[in-house]
PDB file of N, CA and C in Angstrom:
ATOM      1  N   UNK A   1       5.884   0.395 -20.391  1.00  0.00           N
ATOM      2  CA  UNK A   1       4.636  -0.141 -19.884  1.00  0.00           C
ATOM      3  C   UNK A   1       4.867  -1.488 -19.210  1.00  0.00           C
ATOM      4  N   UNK A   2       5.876  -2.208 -19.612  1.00  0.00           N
ATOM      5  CA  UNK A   2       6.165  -3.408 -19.215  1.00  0.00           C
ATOM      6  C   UNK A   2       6.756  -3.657 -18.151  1.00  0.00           C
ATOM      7  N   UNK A   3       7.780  -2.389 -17.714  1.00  0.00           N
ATOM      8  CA  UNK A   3       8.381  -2.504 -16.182  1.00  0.00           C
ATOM      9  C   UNK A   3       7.424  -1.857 -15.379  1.00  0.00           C
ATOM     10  N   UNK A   4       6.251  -1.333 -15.716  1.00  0.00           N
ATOM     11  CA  UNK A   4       5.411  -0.755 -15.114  1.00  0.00           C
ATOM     12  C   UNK A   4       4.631  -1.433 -14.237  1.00  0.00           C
ATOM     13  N   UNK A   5       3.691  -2.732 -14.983  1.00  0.00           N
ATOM     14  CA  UNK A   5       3.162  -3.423 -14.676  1.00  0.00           C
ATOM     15  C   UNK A   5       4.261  -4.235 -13.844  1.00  0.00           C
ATOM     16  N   UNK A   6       5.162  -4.595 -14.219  1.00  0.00           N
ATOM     17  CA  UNK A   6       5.882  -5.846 -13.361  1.00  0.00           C
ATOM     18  C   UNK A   6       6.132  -5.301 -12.034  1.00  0.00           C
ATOM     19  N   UNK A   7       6.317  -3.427 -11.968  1.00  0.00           N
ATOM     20  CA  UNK A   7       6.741  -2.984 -10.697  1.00  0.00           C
ATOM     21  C   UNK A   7       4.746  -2.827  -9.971  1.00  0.00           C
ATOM     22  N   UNK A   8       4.130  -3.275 -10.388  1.00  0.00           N
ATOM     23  CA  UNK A   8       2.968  -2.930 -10.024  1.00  0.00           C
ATOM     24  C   UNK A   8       2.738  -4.328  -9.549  1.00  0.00           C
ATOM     25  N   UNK A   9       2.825  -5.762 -10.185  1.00  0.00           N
ATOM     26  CA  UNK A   9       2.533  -6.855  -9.784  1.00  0.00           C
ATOM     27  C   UNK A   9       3.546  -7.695  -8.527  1.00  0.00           C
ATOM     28  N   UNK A  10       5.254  -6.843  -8.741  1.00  0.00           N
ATOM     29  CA  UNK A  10       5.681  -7.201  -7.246  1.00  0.00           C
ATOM     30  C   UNK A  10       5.240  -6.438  -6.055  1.00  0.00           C
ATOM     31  N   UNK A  11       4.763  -5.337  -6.245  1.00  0.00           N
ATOM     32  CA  UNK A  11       3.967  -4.150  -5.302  1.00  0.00           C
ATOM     33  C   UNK A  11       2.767  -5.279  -4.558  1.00  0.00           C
ATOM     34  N   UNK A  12       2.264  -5.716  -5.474  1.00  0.00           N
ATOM     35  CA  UNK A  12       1.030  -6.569  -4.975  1.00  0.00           C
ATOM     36  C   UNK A  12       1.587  -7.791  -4.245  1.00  0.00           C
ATOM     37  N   UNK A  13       2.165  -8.582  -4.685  1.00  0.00           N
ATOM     38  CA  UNK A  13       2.795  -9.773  -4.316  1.00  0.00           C
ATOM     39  C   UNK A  13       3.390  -9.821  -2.924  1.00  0.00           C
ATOM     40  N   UNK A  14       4.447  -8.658  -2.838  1.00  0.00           N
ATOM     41  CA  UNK A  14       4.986  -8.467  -1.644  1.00  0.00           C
ATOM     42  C   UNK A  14       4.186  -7.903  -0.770  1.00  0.00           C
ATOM     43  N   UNK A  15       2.989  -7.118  -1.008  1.00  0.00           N
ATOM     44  CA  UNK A  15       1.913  -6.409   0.244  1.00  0.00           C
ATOM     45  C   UNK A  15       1.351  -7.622   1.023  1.00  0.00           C
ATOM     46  N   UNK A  16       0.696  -8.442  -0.217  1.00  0.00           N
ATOM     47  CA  UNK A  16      -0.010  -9.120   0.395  1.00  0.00           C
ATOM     48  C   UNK A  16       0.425 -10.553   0.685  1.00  0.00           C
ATOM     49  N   UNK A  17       1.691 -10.631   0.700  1.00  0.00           N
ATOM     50  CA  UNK A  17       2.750 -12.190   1.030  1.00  0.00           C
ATOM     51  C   UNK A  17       2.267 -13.131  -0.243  1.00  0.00           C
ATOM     52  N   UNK A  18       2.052 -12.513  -1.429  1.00  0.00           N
ATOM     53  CA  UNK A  18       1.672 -13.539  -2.555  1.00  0.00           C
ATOM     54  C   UNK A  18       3.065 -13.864  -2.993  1.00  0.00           C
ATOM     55  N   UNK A  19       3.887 -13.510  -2.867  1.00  0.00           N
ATOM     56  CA  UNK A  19       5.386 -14.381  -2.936  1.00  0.00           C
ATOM     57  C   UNK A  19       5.758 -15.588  -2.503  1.00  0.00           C
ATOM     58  N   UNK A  20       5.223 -15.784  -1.105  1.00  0.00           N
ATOM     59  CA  UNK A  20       5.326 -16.829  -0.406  1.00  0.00           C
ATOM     60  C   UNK A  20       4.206 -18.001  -0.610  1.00  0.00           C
ATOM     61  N   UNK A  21       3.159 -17.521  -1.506  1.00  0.00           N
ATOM     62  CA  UNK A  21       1.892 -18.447  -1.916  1.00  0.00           C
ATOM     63  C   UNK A  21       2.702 -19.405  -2.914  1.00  0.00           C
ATOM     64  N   UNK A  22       2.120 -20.653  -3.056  1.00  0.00           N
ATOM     65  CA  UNK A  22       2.531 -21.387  -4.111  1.00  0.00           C
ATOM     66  C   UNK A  22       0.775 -21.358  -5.314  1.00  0.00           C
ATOM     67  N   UNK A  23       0.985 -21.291  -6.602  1.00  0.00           N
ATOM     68  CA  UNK A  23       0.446 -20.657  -7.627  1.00  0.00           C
ATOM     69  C   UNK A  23      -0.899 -21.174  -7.462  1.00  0.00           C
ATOM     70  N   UNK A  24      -1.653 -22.324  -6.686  1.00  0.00           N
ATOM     71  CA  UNK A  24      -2.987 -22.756  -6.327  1.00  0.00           C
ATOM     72  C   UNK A  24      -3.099 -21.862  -5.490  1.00  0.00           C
ATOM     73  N   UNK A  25      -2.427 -21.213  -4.579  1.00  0.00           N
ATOM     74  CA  UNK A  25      -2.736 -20.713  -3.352  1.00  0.00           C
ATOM     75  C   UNK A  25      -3.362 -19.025  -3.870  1.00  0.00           C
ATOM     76  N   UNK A  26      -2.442 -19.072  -4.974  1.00  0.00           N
ATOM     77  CA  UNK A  26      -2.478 -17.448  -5.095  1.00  0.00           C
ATOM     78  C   UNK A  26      -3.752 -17.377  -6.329  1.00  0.00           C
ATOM     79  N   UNK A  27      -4.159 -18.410  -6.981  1.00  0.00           N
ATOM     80  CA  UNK A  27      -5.185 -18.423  -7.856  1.00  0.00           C
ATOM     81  C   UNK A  27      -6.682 -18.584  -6.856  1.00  0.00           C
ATOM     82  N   UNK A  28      -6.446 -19.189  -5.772  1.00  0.00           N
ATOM     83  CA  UNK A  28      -7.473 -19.205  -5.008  1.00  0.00           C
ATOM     84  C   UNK A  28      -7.388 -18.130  -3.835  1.00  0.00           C
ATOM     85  N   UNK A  29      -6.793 -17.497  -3.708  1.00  0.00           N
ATOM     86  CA  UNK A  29      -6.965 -16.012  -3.179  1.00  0.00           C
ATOM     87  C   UNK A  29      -7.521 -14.917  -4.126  1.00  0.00           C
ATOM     88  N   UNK A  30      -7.505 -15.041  -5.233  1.00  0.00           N
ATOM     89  CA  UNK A  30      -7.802 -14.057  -6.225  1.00  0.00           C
ATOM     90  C   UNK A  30      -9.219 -14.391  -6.586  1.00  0.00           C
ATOM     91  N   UNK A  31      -9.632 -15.614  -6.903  1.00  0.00           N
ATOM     92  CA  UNK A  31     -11.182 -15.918  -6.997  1.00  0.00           C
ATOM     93  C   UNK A  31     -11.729 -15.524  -5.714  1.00  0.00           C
ATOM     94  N   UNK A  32     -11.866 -15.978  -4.345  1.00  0.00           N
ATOM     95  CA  UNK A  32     -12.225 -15.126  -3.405  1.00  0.00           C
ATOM     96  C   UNK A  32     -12.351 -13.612  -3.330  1.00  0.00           C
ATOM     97  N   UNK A  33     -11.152 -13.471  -3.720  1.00  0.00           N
ATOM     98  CA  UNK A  33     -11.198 -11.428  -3.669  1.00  0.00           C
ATOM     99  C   UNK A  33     -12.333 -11.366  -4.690  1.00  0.00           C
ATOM    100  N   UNK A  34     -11.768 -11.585  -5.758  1.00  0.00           N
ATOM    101  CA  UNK A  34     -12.725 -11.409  -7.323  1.00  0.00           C
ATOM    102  C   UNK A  34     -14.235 -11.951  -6.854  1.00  0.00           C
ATOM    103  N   UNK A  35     -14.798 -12.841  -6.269  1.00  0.00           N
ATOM    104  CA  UNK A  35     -15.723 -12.972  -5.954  1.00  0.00           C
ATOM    105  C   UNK A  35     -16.522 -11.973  -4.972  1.00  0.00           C
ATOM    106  N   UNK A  36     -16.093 -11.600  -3.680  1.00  0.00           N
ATOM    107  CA  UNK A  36     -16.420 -10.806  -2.831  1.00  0.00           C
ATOM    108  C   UNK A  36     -16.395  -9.323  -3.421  1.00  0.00           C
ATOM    109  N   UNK A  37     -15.547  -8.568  -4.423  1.00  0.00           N
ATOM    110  CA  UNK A  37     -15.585  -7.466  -5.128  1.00  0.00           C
ATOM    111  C   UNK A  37     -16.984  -7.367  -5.880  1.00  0.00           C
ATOM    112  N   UNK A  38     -17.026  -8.591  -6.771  1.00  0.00           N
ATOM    113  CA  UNK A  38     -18.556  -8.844  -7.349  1.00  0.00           C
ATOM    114  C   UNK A  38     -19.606  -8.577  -7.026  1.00  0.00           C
ATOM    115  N   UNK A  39     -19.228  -9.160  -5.182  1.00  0.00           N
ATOM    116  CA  UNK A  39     -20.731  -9.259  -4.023  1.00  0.00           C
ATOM    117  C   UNK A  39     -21.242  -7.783  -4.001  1.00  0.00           C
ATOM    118  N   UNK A  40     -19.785  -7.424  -3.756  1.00  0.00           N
ATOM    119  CA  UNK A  40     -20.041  -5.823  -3.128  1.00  0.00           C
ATOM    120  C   UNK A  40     -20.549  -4.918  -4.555  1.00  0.00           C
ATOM    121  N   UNK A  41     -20.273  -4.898  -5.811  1.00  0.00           N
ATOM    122  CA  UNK A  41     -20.580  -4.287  -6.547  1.00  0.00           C
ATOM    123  C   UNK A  41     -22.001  -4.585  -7.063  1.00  0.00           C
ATOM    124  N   UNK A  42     -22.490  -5.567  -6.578  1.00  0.00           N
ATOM    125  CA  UNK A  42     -23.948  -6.017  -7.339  1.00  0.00           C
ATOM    126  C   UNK A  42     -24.674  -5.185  -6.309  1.00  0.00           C
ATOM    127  N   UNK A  43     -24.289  -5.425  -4.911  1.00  0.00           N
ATOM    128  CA  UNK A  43     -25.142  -4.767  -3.527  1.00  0.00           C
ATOM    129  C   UNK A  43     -25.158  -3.882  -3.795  1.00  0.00           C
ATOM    130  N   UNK A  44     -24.518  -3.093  -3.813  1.00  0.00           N
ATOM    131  CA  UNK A  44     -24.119  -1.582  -4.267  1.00  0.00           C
ATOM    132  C   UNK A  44     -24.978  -0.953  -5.591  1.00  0.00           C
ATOM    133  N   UNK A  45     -25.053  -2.138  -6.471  1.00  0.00           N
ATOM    134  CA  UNK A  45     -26.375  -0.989  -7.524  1.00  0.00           C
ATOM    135  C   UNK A  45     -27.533  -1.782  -7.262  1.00  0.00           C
ATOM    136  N   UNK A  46     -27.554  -2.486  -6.701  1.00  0.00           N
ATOM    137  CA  UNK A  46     -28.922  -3.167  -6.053  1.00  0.00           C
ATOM    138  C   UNK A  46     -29.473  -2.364  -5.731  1.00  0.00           C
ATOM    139  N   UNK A  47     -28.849  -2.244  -4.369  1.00  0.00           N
ATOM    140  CA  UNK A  47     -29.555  -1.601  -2.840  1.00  0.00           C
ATOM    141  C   UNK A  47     -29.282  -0.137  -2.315  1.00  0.00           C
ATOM    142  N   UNK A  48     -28.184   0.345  -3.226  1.00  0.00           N
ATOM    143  CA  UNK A  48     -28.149   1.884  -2.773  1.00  0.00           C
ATOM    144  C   UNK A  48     -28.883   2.742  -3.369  1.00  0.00           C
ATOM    145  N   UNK A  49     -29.563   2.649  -4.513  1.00  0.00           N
ATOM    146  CA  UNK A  49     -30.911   3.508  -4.756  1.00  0.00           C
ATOM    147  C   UNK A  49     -31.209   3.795  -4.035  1.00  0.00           C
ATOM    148  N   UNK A  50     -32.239   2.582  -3.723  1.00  0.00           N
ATOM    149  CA  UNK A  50     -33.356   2.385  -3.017  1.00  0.00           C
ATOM    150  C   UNK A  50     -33.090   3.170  -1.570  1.00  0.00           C
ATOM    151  N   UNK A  51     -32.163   2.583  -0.908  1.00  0.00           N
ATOM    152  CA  UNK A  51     -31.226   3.039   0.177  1.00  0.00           C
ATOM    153  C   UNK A  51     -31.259   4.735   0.012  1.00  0.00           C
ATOM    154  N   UNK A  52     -30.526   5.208  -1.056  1.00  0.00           N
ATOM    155  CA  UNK A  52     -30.438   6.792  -0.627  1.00  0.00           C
ATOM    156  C   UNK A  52     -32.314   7.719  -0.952  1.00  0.00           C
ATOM    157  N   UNK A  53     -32.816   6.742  -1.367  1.00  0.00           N
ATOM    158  CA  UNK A  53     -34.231   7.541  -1.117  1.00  0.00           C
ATOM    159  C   UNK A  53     -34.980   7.951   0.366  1.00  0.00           C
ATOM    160  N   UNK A  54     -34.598   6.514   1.172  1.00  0.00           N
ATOM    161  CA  UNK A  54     -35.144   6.219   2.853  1.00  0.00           C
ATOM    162  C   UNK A  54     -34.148   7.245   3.116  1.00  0.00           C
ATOM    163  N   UNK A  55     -33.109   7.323   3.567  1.00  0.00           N
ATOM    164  CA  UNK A  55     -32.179   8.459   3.721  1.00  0.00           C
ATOM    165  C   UNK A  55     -32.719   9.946   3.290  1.00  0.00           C
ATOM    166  N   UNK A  56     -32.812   9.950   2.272  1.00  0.00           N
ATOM    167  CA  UNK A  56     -33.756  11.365   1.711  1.00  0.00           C
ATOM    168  C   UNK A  56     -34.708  11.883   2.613  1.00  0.00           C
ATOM    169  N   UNK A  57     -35.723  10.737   2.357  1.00  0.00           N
ATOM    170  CA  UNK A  57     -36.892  10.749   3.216  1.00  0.00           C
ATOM    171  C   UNK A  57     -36.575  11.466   5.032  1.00  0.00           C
ATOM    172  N   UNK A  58     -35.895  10.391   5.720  1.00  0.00           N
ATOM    173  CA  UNK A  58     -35.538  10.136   7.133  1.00  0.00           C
ATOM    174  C   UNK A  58     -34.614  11.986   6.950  1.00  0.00           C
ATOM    175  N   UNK A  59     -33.719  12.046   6.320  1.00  0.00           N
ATOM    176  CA  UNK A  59     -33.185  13.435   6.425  1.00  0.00           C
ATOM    177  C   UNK A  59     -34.253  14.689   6.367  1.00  0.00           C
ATOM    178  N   UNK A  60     -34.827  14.817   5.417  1.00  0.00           N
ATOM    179  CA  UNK A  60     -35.998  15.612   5.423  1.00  0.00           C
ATOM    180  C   UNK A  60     -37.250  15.126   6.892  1.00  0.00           C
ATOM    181  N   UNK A  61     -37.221  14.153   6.830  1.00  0.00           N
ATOM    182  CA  UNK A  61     -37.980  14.386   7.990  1.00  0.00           C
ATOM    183  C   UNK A  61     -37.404  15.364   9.835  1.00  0.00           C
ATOM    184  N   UNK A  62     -36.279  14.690   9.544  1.00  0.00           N
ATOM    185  CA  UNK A  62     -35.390  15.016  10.589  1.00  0.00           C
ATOM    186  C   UNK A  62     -35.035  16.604  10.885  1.00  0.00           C
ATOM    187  N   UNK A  63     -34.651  17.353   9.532  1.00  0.00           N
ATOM    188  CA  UNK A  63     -34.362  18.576   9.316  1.00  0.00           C
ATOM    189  C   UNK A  63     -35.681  19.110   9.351  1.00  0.00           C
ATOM    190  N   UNK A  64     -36.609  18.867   8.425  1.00  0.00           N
ATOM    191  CA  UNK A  64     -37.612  20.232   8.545  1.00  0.00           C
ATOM    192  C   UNK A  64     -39.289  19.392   9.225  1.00  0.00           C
ATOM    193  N   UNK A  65     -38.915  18.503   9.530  1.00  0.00           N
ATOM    194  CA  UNK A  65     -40.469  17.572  10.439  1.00  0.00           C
ATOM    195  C   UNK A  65     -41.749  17.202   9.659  1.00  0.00           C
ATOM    196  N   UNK A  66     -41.038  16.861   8.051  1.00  0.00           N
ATOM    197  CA  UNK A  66     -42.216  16.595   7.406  1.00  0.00           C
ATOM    198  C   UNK A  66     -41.666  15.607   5.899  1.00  0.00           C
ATOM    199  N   UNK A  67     -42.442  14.833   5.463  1.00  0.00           N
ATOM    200  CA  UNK A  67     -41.505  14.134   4.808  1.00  0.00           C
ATOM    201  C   UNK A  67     -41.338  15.322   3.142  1.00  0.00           C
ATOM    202  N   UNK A  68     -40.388  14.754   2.974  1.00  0.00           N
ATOM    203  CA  UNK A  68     -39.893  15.379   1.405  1.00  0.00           C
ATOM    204  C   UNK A  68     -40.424  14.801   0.460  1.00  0.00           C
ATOM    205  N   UNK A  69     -40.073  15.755  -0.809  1.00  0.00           N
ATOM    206  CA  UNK A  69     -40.877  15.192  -1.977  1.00  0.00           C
ATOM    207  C   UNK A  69     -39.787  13.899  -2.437  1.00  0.00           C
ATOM    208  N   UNK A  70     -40.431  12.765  -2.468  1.00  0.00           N
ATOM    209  CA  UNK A  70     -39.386  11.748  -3.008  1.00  0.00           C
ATOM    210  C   UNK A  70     -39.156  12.122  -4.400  1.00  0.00           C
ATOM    211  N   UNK A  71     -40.272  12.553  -5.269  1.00  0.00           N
ATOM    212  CA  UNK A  71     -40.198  12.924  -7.183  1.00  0.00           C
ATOM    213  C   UNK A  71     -38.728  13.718  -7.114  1.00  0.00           C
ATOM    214  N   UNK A  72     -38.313  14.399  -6.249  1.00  0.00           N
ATOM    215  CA  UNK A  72     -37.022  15.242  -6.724  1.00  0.00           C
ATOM    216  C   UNK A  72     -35.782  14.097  -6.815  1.00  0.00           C
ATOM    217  N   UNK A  73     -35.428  13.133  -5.947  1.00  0.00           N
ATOM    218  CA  UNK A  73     -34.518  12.712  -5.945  1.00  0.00           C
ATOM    219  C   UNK A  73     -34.555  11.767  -6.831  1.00  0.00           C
ATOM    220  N   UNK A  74     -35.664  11.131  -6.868  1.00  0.00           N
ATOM    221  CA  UNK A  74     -36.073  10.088  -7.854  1.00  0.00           C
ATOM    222  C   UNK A  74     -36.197  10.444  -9.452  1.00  0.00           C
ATOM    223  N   UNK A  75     -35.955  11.745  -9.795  1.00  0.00           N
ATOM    224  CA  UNK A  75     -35.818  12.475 -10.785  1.00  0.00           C
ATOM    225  C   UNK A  75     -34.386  12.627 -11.596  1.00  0.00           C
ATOM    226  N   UNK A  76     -33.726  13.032 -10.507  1.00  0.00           N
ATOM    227  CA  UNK A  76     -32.155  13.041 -10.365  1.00  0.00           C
ATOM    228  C   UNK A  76     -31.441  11.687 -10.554  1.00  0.00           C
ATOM    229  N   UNK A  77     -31.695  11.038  -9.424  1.00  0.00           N
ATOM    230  CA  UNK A  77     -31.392   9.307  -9.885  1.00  0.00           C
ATOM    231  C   UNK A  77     -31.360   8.935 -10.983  1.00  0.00           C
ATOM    232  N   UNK A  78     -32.896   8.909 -11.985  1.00  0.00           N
ATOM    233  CA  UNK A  78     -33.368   8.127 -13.084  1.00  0.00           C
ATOM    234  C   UNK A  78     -32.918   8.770 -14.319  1.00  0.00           C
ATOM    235  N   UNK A  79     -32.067   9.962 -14.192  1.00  0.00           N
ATOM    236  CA  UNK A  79     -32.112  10.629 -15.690  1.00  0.00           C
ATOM    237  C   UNK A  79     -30.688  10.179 -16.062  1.00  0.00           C
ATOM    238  N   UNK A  80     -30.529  10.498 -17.258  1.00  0.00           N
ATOM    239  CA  UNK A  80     -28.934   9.709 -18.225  1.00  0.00           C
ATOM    240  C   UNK A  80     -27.624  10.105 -17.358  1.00  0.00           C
ATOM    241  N   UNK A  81     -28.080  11.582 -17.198  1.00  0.00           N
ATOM    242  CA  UNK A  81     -27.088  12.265 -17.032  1.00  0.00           C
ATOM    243  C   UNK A  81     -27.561  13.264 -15.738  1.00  0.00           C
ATOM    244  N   UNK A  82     -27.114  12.983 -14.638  1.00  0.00           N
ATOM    245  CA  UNK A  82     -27.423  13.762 -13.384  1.00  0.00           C
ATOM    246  C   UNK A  82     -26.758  14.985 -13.445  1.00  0.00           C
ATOM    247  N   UNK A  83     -25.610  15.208 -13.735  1.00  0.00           N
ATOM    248  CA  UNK A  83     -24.672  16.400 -13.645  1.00  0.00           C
ATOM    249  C   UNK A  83     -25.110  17.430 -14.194  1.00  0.00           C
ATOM    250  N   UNK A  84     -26.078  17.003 -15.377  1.00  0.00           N
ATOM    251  CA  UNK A  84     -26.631  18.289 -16.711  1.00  0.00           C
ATOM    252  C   UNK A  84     -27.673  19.043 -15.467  1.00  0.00           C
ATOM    253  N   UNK A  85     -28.929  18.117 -14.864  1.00  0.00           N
ATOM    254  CA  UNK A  85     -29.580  19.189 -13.488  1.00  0.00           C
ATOM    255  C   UNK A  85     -29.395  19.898 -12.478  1.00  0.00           C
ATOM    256  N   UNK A  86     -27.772  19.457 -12.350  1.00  0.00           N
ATOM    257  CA  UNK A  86     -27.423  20.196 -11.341  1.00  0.00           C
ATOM    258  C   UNK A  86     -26.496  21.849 -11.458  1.00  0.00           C
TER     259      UNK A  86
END
């Protein structure tokens, strides 16, 4: 497990020239990443609900010229376990 990780952390180092960083450089590249990963994961259960309902909607309108029932998707979304309805 131990040469695993180490062959996994020069994998990283050398992709992204973190070899050549000196250890402020490479601690403040990683809070950036780690920060912006955050951004994207909060947006992401924020706003893609909401997001794939208008989509729902706009698709059903598009395909059959009338809007869809939002209760179906919004059904699917909200339950524990989506996979068991389908």
């Amino acid at each position: 497990m131990k040469d695993y990780l180490w062959r996994q952390r020069t994998k990283l180092e050398a992709t992204l020239a973190f070899s050549m960083m000196e250890p402020w450089e490479k601690l403040l590249c990683m809070v950036i990443f780690t920060f912006f990963t955050l951004l994207l994961i909060s947006g992401l259960y924020q706003y893609l609900p909401e997001h794939l309902f208008i989509m729902q909607r706009r698709a059903s309108y598009y395909l059959w010229g009338q809007d869809g029932e939002e209760r179906l998707l919004r059904q699917w979304v909200d339950s524990p376990s989506p996979m068991k309805e389908l």
